[in-house]
Protein backbone atom coordinates (compact mmCIF):
# COMPACT_ATOMS: atom_id res chain seq x y z
CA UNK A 1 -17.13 16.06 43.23
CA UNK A 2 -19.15 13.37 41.30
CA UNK A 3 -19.64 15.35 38.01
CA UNK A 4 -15.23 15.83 38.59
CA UNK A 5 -15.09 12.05 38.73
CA UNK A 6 -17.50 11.41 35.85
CA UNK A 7 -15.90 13.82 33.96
CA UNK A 8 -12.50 12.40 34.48
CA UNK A 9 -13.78 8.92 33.90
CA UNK A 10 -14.68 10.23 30.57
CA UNK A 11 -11.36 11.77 29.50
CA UNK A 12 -9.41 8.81 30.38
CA UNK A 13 -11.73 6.45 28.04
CA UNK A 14 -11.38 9.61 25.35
CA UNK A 15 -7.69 8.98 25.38
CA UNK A 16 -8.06 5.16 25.48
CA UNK A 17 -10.48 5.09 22.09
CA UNK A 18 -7.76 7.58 20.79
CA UNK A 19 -4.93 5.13 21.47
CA UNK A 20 -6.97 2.21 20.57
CA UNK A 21 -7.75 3.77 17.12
CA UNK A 22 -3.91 4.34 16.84
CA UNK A 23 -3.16 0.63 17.81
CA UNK A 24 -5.98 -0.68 15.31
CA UNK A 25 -5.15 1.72 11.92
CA UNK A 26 -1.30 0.59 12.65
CA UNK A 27 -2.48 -2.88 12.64
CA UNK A 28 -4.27 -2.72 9.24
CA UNK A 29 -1.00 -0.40 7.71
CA UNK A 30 1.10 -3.27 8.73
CA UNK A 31 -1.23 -6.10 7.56
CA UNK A 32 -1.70 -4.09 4.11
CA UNK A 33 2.07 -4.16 4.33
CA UNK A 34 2.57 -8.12 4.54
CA UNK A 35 -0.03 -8.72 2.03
CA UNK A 36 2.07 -6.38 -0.73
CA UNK A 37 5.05 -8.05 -0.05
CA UNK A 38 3.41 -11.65 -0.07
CA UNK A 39 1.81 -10.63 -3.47
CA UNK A 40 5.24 -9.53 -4.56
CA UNK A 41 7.04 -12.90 -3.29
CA UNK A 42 4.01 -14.50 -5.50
CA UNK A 43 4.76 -12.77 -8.48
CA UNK A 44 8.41 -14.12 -8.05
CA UNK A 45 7.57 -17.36 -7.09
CA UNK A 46 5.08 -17.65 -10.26
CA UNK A 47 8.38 -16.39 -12.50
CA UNK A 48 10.01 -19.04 -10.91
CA UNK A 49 12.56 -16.65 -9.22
CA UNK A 50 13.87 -15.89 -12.57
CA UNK A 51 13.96 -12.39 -12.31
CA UNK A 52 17.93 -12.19 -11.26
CA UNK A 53 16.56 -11.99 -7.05
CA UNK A 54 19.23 -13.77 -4.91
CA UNK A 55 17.98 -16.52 -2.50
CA UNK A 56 19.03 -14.12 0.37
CA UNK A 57 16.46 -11.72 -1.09
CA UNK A 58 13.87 -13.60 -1.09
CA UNK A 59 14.33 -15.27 2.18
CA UNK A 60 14.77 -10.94 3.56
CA UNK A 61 11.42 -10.77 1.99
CA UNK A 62 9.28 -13.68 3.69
CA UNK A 63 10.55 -12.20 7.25
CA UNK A 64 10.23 -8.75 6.46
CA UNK A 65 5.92 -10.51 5.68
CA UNK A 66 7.05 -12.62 9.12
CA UNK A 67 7.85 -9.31 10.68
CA UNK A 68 4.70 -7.53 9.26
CA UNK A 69 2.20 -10.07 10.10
CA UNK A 70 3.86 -9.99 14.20
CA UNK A 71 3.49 -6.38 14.52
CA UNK A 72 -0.18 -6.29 13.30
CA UNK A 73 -0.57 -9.07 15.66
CA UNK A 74 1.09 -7.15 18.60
CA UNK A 75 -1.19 -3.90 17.90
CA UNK A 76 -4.83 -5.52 17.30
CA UNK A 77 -4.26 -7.40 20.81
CA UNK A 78 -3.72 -4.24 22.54
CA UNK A 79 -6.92 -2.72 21.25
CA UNK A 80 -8.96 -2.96 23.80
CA UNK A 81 -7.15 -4.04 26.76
CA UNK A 82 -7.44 -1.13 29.33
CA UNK A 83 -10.81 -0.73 28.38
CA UNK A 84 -13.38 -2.92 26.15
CA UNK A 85 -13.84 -1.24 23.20
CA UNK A 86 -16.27 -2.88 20.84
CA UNK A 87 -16.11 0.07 18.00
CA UNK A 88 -13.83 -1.99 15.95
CA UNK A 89 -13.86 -5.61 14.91
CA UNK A 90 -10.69 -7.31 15.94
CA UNK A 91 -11.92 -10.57 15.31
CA UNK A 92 -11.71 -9.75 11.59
CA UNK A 93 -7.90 -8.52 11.58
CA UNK A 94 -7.30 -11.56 13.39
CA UNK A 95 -8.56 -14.06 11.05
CA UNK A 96 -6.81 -12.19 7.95
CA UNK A 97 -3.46 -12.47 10.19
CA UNK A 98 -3.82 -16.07 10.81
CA UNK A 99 -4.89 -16.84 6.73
CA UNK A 100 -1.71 -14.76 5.61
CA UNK A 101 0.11 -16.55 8.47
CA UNK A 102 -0.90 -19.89 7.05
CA UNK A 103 -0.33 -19.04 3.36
CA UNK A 104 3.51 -17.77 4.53
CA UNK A 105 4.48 -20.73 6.22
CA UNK A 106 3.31 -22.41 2.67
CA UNK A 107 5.30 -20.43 0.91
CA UNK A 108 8.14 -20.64 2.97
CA UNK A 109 8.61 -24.75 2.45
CA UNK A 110 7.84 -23.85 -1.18
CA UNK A 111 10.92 -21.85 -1.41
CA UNK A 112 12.88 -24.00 0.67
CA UNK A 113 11.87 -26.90 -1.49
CA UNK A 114 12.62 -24.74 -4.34
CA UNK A 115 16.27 -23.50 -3.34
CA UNK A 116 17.17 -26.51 -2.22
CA UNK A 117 16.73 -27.88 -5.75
CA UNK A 118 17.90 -25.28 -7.97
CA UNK A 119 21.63 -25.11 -7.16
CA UNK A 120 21.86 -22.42 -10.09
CA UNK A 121 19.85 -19.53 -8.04
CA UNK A 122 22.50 -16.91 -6.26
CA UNK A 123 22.80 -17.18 -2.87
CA UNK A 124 24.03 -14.06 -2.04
C-alpha cells in the first residue's frame, strides 16, 4: 500500500512538471511575441510613423505587446503553484516582463505625445 501511494505521489508531480513545462515554454512564446512586436513598433516609431500605418494601427499594436506581456505574466505565475518546482527560473521571465512592461508604457506616452501633435497621421 505504501509503494501504491509513493508511486502515485510520483505520477501526480510527473504530470505537474509536464504542465509546468507547458505553462513556462508558453510564457517565453508569448514574451518572444511582445518583444517582436515592440521591435516592430520601434522600427515605426524611429521612421517617425511614416510608413502610411494609421494611428489605430499602431495603437492595435502596443495592446496586442499589452496583451502579450499579460499572458506571459499569467503562465510564469502558475509555474509552480501546485507544487514547487525549482527546474526553471521564473525570476528571470519575470524581470524581462517587467523591463518590456516599463519600456511599453514609454512608448505608449511617446505615441500619445506624438499623435497628439501630428494632426496629419490617419486615424483610421
Amino acid at each position: 500500500m505504501r509503494n501504491r501511494v509513493a508511486y502515485n505521489k510520483m505520477k501526480v508531480a510527473i504530470i505537474y512538471e509536464e504542465e509546468d513545462r507547458k505553462l513556462y515554454n508558453g510564457a517565453v512564446a508569448s514574451l518572444n511575441d511582445a518583444v517582436i512586436k515592440f521591435n516592430q513598433f520601434v522600427i515605426l516609431r524611429n521612421n517617425q510613423f511614416k510608413t502610411g500605418v494609421k494611428q489605430k494601427d499602431i495603437s492595435n499594436l502596443l495592446m496586442d505587446i499589452n496583451f502579450d506581456i499579460l499572458v506571459a505574466r499569467n503562465k510564469i505565475r502558475r509555474v509552480g503553484s501546485v507544487i514547487p518546482n525549482e527546474q526553471y527560473n521564473t525570476s528571470a521571465i519575470k524581470a524581462r516582463l517587467d523591463d518590456l512592461a516599463a519600456k511599453l508604457q514609454e512608448q505608449k506616452y511617446f505615441a500619445d505625445k506624438h499623435f497628439s501633435s501630428h494632426d496629419g497621421l490617419p486615424k483610421n
